[in-house]
N, C-alpha and C. Protein backbone atom coordinates (compact mmCIF):
# COMPACT_ATOMS: atom_id res chain seq x y z
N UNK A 1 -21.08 9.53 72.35
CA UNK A 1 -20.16 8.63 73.00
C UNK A 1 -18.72 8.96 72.62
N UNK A 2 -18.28 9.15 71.38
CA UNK A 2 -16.82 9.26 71.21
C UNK A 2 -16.70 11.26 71.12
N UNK A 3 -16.95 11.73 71.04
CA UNK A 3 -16.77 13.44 71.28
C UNK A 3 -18.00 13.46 72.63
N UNK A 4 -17.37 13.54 73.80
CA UNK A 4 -18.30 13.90 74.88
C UNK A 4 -17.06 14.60 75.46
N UNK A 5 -17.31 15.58 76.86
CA UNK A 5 -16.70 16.11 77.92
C UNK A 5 -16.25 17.04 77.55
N UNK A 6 -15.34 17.77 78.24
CA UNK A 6 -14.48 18.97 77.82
C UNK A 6 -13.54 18.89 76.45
N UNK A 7 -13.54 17.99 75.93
CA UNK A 7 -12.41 18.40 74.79
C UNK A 7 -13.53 18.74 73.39
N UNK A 8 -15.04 17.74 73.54
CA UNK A 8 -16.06 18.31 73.03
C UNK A 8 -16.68 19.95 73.18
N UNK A 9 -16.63 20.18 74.35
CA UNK A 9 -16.73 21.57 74.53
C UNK A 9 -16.23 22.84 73.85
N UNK A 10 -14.81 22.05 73.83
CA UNK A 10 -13.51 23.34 73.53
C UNK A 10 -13.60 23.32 72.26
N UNK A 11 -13.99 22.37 71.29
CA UNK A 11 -14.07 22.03 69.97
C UNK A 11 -15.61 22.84 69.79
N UNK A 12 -16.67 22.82 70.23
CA UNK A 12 -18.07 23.50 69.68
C UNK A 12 -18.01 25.06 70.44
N UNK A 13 -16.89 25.33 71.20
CA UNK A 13 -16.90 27.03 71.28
C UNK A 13 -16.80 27.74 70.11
N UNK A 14 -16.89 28.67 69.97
CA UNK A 14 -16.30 30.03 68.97
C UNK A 14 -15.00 30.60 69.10
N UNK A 15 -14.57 30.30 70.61
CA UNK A 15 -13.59 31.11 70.82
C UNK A 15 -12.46 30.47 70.17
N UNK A 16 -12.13 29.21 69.92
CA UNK A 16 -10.95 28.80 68.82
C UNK A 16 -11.39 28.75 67.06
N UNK A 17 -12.84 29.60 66.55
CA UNK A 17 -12.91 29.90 65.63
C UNK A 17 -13.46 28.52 64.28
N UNK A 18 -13.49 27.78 65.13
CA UNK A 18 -14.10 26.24 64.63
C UNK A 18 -15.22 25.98 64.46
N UNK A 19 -15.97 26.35 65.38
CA UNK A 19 -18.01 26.29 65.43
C UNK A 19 -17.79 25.07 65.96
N UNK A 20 -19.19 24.54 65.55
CA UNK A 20 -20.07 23.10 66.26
C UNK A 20 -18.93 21.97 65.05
N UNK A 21 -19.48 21.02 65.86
CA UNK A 21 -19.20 20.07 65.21
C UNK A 21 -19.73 18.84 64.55
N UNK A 22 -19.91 18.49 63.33
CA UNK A 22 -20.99 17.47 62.83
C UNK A 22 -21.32 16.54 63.70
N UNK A 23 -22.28 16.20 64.40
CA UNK A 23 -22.76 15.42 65.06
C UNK A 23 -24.00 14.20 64.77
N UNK A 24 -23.41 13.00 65.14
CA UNK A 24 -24.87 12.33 64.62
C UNK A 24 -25.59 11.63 66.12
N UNK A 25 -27.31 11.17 65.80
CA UNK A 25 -27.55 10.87 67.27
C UNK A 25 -28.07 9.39 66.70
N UNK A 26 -27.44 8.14 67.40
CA UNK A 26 -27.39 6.94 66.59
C UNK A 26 -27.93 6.50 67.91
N UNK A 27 -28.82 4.91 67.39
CA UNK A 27 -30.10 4.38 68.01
C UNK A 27 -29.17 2.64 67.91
N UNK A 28 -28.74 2.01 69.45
CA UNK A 28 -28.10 1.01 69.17
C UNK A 28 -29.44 -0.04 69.16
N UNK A 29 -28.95 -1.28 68.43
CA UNK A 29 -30.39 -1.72 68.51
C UNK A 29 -30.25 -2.93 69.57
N UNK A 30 -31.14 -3.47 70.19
CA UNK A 30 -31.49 -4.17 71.49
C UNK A 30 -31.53 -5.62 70.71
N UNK A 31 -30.48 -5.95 71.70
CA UNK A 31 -30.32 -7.36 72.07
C UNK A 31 -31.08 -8.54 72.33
N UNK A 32 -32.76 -7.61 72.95
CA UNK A 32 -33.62 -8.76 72.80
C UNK A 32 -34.32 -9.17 71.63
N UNK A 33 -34.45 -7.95 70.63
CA UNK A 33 -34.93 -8.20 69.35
C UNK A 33 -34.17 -8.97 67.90
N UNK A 34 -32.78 -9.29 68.90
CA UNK A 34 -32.30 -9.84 67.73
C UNK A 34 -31.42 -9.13 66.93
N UNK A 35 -31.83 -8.05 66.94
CA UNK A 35 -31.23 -7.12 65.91
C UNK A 35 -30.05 -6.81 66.13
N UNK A 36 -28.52 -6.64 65.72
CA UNK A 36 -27.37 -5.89 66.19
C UNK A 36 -27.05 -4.61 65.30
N UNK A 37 -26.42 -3.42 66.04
CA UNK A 37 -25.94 -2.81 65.04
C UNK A 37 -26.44 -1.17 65.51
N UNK A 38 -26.44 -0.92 64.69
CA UNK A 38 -27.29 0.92 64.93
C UNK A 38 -27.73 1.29 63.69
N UNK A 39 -28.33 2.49 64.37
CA UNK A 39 -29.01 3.10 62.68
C UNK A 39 -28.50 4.46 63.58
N UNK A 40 -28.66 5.47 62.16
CA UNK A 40 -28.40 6.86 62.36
C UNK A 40 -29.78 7.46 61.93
N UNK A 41 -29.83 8.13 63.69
CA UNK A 41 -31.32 8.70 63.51
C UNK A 41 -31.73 10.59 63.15
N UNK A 42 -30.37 10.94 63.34
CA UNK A 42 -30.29 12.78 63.20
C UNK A 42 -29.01 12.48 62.82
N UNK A 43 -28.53 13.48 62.08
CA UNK A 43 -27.30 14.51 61.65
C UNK A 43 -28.04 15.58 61.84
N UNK A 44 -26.83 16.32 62.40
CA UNK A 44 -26.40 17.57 62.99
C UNK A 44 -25.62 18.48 62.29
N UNK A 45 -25.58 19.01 61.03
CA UNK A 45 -24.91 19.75 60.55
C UNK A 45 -23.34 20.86 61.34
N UNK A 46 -22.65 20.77 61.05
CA UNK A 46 -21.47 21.44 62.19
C UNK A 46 -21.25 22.57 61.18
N UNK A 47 -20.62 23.97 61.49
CA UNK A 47 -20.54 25.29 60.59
C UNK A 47 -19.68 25.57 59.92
N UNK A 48 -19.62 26.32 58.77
CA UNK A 48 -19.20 26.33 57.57
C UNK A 48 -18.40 27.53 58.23
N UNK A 49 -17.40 28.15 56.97
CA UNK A 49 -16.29 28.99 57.54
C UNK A 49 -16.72 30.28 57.90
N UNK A 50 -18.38 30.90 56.56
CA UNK A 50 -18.54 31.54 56.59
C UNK A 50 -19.48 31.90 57.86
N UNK A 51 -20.40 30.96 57.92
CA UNK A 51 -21.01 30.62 59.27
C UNK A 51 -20.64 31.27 60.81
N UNK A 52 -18.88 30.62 60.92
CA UNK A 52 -18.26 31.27 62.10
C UNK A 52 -18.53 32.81 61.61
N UNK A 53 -17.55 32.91 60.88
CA UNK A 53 -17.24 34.28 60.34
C UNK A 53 -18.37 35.45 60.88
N UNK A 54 -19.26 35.28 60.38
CA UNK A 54 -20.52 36.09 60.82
C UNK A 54 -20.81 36.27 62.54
N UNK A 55 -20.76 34.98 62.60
CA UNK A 55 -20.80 35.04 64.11
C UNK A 55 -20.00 35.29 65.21
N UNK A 56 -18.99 35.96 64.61
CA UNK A 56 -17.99 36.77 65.21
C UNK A 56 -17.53 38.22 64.70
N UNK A 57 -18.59 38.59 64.05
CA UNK A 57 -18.67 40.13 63.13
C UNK A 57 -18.00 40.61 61.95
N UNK A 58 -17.53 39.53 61.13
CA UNK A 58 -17.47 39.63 60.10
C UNK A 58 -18.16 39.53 59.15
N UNK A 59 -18.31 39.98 57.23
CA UNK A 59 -18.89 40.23 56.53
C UNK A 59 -18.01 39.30 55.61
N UNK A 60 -18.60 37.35 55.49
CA UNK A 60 -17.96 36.84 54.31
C UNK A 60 -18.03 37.72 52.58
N UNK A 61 -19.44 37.96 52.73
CA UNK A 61 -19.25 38.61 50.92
C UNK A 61 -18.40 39.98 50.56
N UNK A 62 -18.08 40.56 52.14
CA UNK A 62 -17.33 41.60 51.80
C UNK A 62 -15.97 41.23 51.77
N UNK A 63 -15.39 40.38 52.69
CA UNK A 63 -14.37 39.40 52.37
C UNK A 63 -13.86 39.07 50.86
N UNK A 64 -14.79 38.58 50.20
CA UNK A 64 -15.07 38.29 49.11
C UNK A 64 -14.51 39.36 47.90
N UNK A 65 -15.55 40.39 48.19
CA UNK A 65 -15.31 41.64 47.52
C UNK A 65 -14.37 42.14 47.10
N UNK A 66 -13.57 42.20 48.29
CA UNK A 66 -12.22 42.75 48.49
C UNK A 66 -11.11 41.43 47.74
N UNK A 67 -11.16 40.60 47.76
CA UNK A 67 -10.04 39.54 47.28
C UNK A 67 -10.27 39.68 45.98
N UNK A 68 -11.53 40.24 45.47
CA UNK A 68 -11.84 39.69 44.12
C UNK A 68 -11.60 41.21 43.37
N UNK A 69 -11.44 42.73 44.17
CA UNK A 69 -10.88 43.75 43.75
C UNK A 69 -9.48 43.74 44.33
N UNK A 70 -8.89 43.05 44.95
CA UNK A 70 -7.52 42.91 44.81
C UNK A 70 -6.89 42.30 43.59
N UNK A 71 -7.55 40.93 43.43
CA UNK A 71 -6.96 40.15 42.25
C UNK A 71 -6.93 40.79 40.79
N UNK A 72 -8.00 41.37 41.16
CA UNK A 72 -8.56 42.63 39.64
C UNK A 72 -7.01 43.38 39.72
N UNK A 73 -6.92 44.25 40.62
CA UNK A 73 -5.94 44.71 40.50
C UNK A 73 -4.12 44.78 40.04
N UNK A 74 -4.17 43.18 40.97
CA UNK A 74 -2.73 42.63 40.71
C UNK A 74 -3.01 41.66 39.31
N UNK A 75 -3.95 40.99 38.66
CA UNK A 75 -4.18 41.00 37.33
C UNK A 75 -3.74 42.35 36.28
N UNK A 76 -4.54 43.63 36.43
CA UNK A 76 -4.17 44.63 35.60
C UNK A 76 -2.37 45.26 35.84
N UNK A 77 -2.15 44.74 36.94
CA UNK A 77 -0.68 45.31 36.73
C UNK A 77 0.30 44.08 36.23
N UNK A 78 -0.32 43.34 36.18
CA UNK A 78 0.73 41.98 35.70
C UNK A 78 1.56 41.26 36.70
N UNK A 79 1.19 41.10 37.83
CA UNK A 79 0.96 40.36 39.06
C UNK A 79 0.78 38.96 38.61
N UNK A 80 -0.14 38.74 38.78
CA UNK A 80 -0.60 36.92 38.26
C UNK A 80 -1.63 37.47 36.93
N UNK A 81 -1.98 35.37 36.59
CA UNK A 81 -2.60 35.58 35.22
C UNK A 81 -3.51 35.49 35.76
N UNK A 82 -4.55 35.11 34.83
CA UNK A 82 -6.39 35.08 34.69
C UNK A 82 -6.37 34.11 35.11
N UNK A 83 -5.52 32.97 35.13
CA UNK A 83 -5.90 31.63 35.51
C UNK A 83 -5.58 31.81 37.15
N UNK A 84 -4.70 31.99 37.26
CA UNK A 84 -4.31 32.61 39.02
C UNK A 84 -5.21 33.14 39.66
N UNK A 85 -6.02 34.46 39.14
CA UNK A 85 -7.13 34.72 39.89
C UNK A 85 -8.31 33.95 39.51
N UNK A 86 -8.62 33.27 38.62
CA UNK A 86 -9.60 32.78 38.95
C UNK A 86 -9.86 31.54 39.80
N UNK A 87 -8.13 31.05 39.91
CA UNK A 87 -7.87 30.21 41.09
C UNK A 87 -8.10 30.49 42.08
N UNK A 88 -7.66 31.72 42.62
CA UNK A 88 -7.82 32.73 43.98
C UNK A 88 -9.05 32.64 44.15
N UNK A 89 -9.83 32.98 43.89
CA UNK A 89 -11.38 33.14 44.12
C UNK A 89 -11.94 32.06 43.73
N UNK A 90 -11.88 31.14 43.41
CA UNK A 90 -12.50 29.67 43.51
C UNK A 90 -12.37 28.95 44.56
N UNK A 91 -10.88 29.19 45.59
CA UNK A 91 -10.10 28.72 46.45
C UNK A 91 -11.13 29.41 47.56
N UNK A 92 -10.85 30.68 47.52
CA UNK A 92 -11.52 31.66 48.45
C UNK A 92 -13.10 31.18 49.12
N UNK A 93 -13.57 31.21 47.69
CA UNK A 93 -15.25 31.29 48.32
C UNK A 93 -15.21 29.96 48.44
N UNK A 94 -14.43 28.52 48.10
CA UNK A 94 -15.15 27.56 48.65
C UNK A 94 -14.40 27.23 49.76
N UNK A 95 -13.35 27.77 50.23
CA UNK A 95 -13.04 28.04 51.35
C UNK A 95 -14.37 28.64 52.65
N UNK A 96 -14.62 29.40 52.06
CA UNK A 96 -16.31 30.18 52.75
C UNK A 96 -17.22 29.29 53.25
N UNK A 97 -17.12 28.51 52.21
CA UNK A 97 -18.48 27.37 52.37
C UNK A 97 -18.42 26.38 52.91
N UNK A 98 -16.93 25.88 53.26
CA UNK A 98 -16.61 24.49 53.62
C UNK A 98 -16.37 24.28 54.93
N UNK A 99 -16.65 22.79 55.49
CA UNK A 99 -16.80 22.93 56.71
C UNK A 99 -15.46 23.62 57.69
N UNK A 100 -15.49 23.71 58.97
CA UNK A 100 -13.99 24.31 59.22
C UNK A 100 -13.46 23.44 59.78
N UNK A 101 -13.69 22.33 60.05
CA UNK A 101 -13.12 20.82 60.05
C UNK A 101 -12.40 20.42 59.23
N UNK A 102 -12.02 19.25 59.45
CA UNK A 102 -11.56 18.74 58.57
C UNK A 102 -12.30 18.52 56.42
N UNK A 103 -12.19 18.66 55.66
CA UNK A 103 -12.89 18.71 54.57
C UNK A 103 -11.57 18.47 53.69
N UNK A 104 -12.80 18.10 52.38
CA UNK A 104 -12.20 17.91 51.09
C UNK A 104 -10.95 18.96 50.34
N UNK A 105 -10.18 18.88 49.67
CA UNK A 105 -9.19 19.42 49.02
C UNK A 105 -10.41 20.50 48.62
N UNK A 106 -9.89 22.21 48.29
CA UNK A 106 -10.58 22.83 47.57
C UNK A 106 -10.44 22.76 46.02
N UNK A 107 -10.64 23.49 45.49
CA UNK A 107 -10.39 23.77 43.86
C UNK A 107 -9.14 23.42 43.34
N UNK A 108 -9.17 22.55 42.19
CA UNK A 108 -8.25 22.32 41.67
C UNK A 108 -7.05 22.73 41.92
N UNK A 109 -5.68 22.29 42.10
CA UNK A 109 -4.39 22.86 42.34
C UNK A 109 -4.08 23.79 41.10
């Protein structure tokens, strides 16, 4: 009822890089029984970053790889500290994992 029609559509394409979107399928309850209200009968999981990612031919763990032999790098030259990269790559991969919606703050500031 509230995400239906075309703006639902444009939101569960790939082509703006977003995926599906969490969806739930809710059961209103009938008026003759007395009962008011709804229950939630399915969730629908909506896709994670890495999720898209793949499904548009990318390789998240190689993604990965690479940020985490970059940081190596600009660590050994005195670029940022240890705490910096291990910020970077905490940021990174739960960036990977998290929905591409709206979501929680990542890793600590």
């Amino acid at each position: 009822m509230f995400l239906v029609g075309a703006y639902q559509e444009t939101l569960g394409n790939l082509h703006n890089l977003f995926g599906h979107t969490n969806t739930v399928h809710i059961h209103l309850a009938s008026k003759a029984k007395s009962q008011q209200g709804y229950t939630i009968e399915h969730v629908v999981r909506g896709n994670t970053t890495d999720e898209v990612l793949k499904q548009v031919q990318y390789n998240p763990e190689t993604m990965i790889e690479q940020i985490r032999r970059r940081s190596e790098q600009a660590l050994q030259s005195g670029q940022i500290t240890i705490a910096e990269a291990r910020k970077l790559m905490a940021n990174y991969k739960d960036g990977m994992d998290c929905y591409t919606y709206l979501a929680e703050s990542l890793a600590e500031s």
